[in-house]
Protein backbone atom coordinates (compact mmCIF):
# COMPACT_ATOMS: atom_id res chain seq x y z
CA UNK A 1 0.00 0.00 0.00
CA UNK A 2 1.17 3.33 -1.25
CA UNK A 3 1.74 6.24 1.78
CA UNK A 4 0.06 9.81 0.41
CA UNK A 5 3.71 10.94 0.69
CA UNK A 6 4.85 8.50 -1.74
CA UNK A 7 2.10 9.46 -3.63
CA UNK A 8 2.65 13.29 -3.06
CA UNK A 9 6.39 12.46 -4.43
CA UNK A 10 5.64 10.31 -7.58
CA UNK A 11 3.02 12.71 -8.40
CA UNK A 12 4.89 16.38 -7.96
CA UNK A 13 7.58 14.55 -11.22
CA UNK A 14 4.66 15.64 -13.72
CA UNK A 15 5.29 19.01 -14.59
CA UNK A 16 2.03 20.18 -14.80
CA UNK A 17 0.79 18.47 -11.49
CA UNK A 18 3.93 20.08 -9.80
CA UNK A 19 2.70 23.70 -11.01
CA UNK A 20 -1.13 23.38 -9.80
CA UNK A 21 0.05 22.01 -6.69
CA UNK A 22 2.65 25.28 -5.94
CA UNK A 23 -0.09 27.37 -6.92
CA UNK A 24 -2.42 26.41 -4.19
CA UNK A 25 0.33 26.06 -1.89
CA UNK A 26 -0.06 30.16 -0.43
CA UNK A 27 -4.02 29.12 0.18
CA UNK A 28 -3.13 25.89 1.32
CA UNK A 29 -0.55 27.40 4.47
CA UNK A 30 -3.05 30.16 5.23
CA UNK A 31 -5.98 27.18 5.88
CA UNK A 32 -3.42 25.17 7.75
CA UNK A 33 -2.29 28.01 9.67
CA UNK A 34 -6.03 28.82 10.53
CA UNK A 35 -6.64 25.57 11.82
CA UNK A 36 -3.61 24.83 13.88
CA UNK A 37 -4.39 28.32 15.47
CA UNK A 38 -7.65 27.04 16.48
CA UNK A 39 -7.16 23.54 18.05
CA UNK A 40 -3.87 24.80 19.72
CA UNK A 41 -5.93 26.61 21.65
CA UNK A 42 -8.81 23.37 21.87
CA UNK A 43 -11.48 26.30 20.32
CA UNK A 44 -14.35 24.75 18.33
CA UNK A 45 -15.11 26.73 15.18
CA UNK A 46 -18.81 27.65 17.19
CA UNK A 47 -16.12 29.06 20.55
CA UNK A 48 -14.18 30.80 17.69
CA UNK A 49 -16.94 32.22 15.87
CA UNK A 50 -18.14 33.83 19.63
CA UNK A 51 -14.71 35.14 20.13
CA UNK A 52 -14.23 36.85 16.31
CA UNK A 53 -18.16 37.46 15.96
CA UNK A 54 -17.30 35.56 12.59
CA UNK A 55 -20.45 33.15 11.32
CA UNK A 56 -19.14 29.66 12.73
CA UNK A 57 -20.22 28.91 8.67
CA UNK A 58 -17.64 31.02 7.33
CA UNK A 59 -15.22 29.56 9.75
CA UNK A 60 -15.86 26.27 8.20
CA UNK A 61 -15.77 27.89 4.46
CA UNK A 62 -12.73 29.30 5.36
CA UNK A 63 -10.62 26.08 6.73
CA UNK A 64 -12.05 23.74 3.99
CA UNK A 65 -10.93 26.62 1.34
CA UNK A 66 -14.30 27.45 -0.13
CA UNK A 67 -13.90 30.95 0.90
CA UNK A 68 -11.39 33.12 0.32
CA UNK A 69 -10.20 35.96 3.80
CA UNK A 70 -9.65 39.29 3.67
CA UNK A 71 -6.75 40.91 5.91
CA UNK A 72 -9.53 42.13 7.87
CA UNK A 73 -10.94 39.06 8.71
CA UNK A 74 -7.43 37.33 9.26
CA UNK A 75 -6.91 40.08 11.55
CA UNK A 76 -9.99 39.17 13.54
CA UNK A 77 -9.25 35.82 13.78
CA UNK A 78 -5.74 36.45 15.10
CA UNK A 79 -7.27 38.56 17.33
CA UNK A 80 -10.07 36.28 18.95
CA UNK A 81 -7.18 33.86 19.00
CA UNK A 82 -4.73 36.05 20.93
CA UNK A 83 -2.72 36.59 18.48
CA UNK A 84 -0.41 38.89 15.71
CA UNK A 85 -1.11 38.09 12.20
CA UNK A 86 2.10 37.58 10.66
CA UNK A 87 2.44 37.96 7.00
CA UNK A 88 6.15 37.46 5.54
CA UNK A 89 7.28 37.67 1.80
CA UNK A 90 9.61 34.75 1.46
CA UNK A 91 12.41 34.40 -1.15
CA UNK A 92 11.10 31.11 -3.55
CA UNK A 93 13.30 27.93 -3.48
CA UNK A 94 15.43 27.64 -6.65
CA UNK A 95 15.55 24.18 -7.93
């Protein structure tokens, strides 16, 4: 049985799969980043919806990527989560 990091890793050698998958990579951190905030602190998306006065519903639209944040509403979620919204420009990896 294949692991989905063998997969991952005979998959990213097609060009073209390699390309889609980097360019869903910035959405992809910002979800992940969302919900590791959130269960670090063991905060349902209902307790973090009371806390950011952000529809629980677009908490869940939000960490399974169907909707797209603002600044402003990463900044509300960073701050009903006690924390600084970081945002860095990184230099890319050159292969």
């Amino acid at each position: 049985m294949e692991t989905l990091k063998e997969f991952k890793e005979e998959r990213m050698k097609d060009p073209e799969f390699a390309r889609e998958y980097e360019a869903i990579q910035p959405e992809m951190d910002v979800i992940r980043a969302i919900i590791d905030a959130r269960i670090s602190q063991n905060l349902t998306q209902k307790e973090l919806s009371r806390r950011t006065g952000i529809n629980q519903a677009d908490i869940s639209k939000l960490e399974k990527g169907t909707r797209n944040p603002t600044l402003g509403l990463l900044k509300r979620l960073a701050d009903g989560l006690d924390m600084v919204l970081e945002i860095r420009f990184v230099p890319k990896k050159r292969v």
